[in-house]
N, C-alpha and C. Protein backbone atom coordinates (compact mmCIF):
# COMPACT_ATOMS: atom_id res chain seq x y z
N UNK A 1 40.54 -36.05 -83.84
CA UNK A 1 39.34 -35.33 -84.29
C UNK A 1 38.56 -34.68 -83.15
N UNK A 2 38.69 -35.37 -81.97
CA UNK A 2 38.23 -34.67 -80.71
C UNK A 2 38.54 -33.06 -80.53
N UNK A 3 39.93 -32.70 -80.74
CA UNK A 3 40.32 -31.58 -80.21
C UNK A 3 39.77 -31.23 -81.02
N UNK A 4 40.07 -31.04 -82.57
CA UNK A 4 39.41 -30.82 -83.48
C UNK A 4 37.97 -29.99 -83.48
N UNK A 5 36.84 -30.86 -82.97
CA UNK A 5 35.75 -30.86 -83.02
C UNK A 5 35.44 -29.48 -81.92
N UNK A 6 36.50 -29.82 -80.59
CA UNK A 6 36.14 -28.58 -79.87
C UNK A 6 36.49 -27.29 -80.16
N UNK A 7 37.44 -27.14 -80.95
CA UNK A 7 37.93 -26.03 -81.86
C UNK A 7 36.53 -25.43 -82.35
N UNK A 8 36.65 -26.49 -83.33
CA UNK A 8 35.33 -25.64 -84.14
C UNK A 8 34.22 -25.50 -83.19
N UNK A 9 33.65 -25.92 -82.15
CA UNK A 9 32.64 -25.59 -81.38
C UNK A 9 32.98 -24.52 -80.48
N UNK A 10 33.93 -23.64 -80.57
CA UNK A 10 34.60 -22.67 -79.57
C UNK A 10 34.29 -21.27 -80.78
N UNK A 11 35.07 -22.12 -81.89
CA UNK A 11 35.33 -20.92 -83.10
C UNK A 11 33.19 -20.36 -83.44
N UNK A 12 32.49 -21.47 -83.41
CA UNK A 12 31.21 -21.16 -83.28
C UNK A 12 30.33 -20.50 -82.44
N UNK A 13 30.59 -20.56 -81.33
CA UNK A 13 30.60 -19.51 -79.70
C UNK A 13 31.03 -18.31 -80.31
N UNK A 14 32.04 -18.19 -80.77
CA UNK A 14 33.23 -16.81 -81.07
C UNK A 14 32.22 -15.85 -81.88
N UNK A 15 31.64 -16.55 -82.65
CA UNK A 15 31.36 -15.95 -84.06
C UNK A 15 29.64 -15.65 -83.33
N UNK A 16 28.95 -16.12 -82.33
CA UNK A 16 27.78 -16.14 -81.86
C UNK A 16 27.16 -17.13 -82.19
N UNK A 17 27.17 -18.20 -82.34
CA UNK A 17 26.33 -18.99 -82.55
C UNK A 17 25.67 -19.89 -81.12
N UNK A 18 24.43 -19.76 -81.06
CA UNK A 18 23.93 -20.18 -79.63
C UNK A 18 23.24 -22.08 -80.30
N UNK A 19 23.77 -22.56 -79.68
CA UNK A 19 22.83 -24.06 -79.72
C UNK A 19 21.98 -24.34 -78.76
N UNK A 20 20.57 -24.76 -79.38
CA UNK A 20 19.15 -25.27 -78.56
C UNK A 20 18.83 -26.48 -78.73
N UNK A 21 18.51 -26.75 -77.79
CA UNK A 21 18.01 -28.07 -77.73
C UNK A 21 17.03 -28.54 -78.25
N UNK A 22 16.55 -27.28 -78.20
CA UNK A 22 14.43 -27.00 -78.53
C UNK A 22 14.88 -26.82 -80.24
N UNK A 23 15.59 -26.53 -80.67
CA UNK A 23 15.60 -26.03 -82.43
C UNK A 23 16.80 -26.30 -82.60
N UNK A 24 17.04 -27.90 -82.99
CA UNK A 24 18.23 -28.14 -83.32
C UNK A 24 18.56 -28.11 -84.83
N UNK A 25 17.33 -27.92 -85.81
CA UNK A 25 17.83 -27.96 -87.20
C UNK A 25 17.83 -26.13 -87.53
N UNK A 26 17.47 -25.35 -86.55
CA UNK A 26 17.41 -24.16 -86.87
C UNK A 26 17.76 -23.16 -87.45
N UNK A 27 17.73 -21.88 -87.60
CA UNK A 27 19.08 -21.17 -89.19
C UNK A 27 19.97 -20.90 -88.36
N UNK A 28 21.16 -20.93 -88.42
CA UNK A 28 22.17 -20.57 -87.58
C UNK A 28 22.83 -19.90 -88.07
N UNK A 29 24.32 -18.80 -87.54
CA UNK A 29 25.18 -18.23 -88.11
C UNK A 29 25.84 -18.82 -88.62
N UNK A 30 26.57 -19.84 -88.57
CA UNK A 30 27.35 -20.41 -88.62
C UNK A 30 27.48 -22.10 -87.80
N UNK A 31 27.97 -23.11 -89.01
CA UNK A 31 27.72 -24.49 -88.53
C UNK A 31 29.18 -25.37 -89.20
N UNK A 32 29.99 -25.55 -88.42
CA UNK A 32 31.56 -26.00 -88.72
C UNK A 32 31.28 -27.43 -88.46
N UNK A 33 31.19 -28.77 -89.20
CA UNK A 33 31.40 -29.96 -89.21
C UNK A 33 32.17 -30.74 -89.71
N UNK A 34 32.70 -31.99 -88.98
CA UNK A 34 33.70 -32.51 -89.90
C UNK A 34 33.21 -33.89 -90.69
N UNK A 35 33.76 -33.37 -91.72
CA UNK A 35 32.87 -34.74 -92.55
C UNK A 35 33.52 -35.64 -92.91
N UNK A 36 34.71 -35.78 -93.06
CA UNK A 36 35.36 -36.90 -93.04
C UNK A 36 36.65 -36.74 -92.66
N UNK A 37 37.36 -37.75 -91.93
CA UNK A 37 38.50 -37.64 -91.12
C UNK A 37 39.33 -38.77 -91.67
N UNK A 38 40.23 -38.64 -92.96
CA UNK A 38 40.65 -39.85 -93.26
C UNK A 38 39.89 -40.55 -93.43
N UNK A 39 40.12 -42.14 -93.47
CA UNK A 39 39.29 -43.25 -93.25
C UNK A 39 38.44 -43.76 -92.27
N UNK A 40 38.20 -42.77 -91.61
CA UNK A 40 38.15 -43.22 -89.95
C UNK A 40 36.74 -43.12 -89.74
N UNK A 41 36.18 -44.06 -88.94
CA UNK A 41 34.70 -43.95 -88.51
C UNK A 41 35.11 -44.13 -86.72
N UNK A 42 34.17 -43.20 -86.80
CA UNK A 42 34.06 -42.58 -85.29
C UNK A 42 31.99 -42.10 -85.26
N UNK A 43 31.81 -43.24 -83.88
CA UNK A 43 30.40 -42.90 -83.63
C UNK A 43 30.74 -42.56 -82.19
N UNK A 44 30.62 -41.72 -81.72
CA UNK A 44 30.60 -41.03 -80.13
C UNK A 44 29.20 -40.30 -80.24
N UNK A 45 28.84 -40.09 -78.97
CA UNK A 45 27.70 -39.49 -78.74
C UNK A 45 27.90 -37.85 -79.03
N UNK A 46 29.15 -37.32 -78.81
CA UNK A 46 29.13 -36.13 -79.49
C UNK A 46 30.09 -35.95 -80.70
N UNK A 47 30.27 -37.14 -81.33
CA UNK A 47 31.24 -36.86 -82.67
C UNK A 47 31.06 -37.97 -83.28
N UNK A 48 30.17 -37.85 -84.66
CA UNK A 48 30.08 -39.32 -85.61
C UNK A 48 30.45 -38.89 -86.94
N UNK A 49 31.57 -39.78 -87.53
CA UNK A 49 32.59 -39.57 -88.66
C UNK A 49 32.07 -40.41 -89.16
N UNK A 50 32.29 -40.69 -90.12
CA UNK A 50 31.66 -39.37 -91.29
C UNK A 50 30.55 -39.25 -91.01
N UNK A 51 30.64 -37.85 -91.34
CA UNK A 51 28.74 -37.21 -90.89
C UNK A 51 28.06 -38.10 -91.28
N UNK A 52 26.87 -38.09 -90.62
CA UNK A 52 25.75 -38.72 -91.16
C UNK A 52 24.65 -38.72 -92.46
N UNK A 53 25.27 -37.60 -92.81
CA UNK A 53 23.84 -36.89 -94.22
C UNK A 53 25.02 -36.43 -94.72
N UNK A 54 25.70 -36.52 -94.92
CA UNK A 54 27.05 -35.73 -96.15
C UNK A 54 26.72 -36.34 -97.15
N UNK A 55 26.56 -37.59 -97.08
CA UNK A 55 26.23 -38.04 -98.84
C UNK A 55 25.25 -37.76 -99.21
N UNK A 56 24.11 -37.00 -98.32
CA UNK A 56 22.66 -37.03 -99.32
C UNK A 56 23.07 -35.43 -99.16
N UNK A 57 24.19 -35.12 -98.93
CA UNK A 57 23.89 -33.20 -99.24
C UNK A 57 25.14 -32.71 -100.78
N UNK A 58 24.38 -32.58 -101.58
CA UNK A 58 25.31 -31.96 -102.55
C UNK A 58 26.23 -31.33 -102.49
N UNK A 59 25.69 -30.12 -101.72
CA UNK A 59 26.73 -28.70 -101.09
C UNK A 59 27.87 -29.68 -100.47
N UNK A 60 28.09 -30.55 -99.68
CA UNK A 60 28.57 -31.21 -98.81
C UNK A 60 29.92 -31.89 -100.25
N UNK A 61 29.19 -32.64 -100.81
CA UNK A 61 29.76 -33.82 -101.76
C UNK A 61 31.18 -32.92 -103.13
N UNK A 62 30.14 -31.59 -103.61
CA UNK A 62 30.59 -31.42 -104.88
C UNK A 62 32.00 -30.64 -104.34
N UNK A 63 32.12 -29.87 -103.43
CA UNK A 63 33.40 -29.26 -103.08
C UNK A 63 34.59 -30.52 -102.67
N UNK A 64 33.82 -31.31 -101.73
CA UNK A 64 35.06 -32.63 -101.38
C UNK A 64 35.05 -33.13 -103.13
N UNK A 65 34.14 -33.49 -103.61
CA UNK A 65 34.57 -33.72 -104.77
C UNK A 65 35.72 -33.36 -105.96
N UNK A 66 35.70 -32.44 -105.69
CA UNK A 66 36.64 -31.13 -107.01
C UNK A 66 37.83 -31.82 -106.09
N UNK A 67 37.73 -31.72 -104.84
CA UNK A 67 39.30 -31.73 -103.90
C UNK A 67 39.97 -32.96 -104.06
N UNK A 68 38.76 -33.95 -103.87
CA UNK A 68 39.54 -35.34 -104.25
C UNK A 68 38.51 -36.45 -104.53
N UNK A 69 38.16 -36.25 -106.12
CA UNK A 69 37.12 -37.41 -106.39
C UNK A 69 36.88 -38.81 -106.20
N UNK A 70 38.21 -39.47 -105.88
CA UNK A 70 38.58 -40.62 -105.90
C UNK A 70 38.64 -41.23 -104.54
N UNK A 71 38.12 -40.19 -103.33
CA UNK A 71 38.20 -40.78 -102.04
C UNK A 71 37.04 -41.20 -101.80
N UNK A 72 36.85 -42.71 -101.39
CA UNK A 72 36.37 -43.51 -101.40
C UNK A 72 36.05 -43.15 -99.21
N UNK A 73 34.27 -43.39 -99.42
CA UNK A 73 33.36 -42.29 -98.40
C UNK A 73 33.74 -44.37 -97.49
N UNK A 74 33.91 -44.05 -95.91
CA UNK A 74 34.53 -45.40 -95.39
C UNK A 74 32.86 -46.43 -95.12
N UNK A 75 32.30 -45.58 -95.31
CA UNK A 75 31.09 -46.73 -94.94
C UNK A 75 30.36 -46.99 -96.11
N UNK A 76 30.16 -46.42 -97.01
CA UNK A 76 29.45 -46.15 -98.24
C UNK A 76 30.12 -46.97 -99.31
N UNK A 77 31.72 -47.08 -99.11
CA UNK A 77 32.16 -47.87 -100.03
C UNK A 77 32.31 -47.44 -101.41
N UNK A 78 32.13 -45.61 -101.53
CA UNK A 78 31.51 -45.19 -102.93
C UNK A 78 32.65 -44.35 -102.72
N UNK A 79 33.01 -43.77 -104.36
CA UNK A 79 34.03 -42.91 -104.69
C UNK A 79 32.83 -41.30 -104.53
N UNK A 80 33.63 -39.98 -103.85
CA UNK A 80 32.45 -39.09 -104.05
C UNK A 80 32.53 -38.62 -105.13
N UNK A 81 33.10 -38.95 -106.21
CA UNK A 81 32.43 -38.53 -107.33
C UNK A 81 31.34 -39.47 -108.03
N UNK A 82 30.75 -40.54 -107.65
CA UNK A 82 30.28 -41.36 -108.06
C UNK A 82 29.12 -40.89 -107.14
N UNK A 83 29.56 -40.34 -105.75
CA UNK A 83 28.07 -39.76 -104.88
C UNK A 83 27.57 -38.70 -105.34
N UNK A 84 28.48 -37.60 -106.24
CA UNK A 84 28.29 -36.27 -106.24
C UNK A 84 27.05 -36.82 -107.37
N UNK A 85 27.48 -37.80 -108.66
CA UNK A 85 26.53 -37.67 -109.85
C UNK A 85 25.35 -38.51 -109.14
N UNK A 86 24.81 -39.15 -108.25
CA UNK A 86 23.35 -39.41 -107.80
C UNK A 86 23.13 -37.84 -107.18
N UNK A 87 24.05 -36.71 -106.84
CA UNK A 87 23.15 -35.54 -106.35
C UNK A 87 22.90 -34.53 -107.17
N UNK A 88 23.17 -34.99 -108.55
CA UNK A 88 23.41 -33.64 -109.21
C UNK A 88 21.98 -33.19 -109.65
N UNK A 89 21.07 -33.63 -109.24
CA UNK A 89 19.70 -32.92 -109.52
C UNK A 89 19.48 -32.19 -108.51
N UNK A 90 20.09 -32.24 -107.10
CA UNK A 90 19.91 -31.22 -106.08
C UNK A 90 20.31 -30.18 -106.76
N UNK A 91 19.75 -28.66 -106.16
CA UNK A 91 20.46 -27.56 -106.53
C UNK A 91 20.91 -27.34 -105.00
N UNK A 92 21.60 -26.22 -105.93
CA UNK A 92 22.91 -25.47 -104.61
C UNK A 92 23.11 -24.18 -105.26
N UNK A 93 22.72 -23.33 -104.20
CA UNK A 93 22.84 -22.21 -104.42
C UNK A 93 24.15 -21.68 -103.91
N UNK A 94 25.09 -20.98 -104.56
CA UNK A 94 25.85 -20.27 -104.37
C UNK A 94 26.34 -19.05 -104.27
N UNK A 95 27.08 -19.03 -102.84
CA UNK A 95 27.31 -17.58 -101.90
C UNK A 95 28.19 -16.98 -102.30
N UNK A 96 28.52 -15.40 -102.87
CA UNK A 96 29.70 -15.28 -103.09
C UNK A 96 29.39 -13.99 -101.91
């Protein structure tokens, strides 16, 4: 997941995306994360599997959902379709 991770932080450079220190929740062009890697939990100071807020983000949940409802989130212990229906009062707006 390492190489991985630098991929997408290269492919984010590519595309312009500048990271601050000063405005880290800021609007960005573009934001490539990996949210779950297999079963695998990984806390590194620059890479923590499974994200940290994936389960409280809908957008995040309902697409892994459709893909594979039955995968069971490694710390949470929860199927994400069982996470997606505590989010379904979030809205999510969709980009076409």
């Amino acid at each position: 997941p390492y190489y991985i991770m630098n991929e997408f932080l290269e492919i984010e450079k590519l595309l312009g995306r500048v990271r601050s220190k000063e405005k880290k929740y800021s609007s960005r062009i573009i934001d490539i994360d990996i949210v779950f890697y297999d079963d695998e939990i990984i806390e590194k100071p620059n890479l923590i599997i499974p994200h940290p807020r994936a389960a409280l983000r809908r957008f995040v949940i309902e697409p892994a959902a459709e893909i594979e409802p039955n995968y069971l989130h490694p710390l949470l212990n929860i199927t994400l379709s069982n996470l997606l229906n505590d989010l379904l009062d979030q809205k999510v707006e969709k980009v076409l």
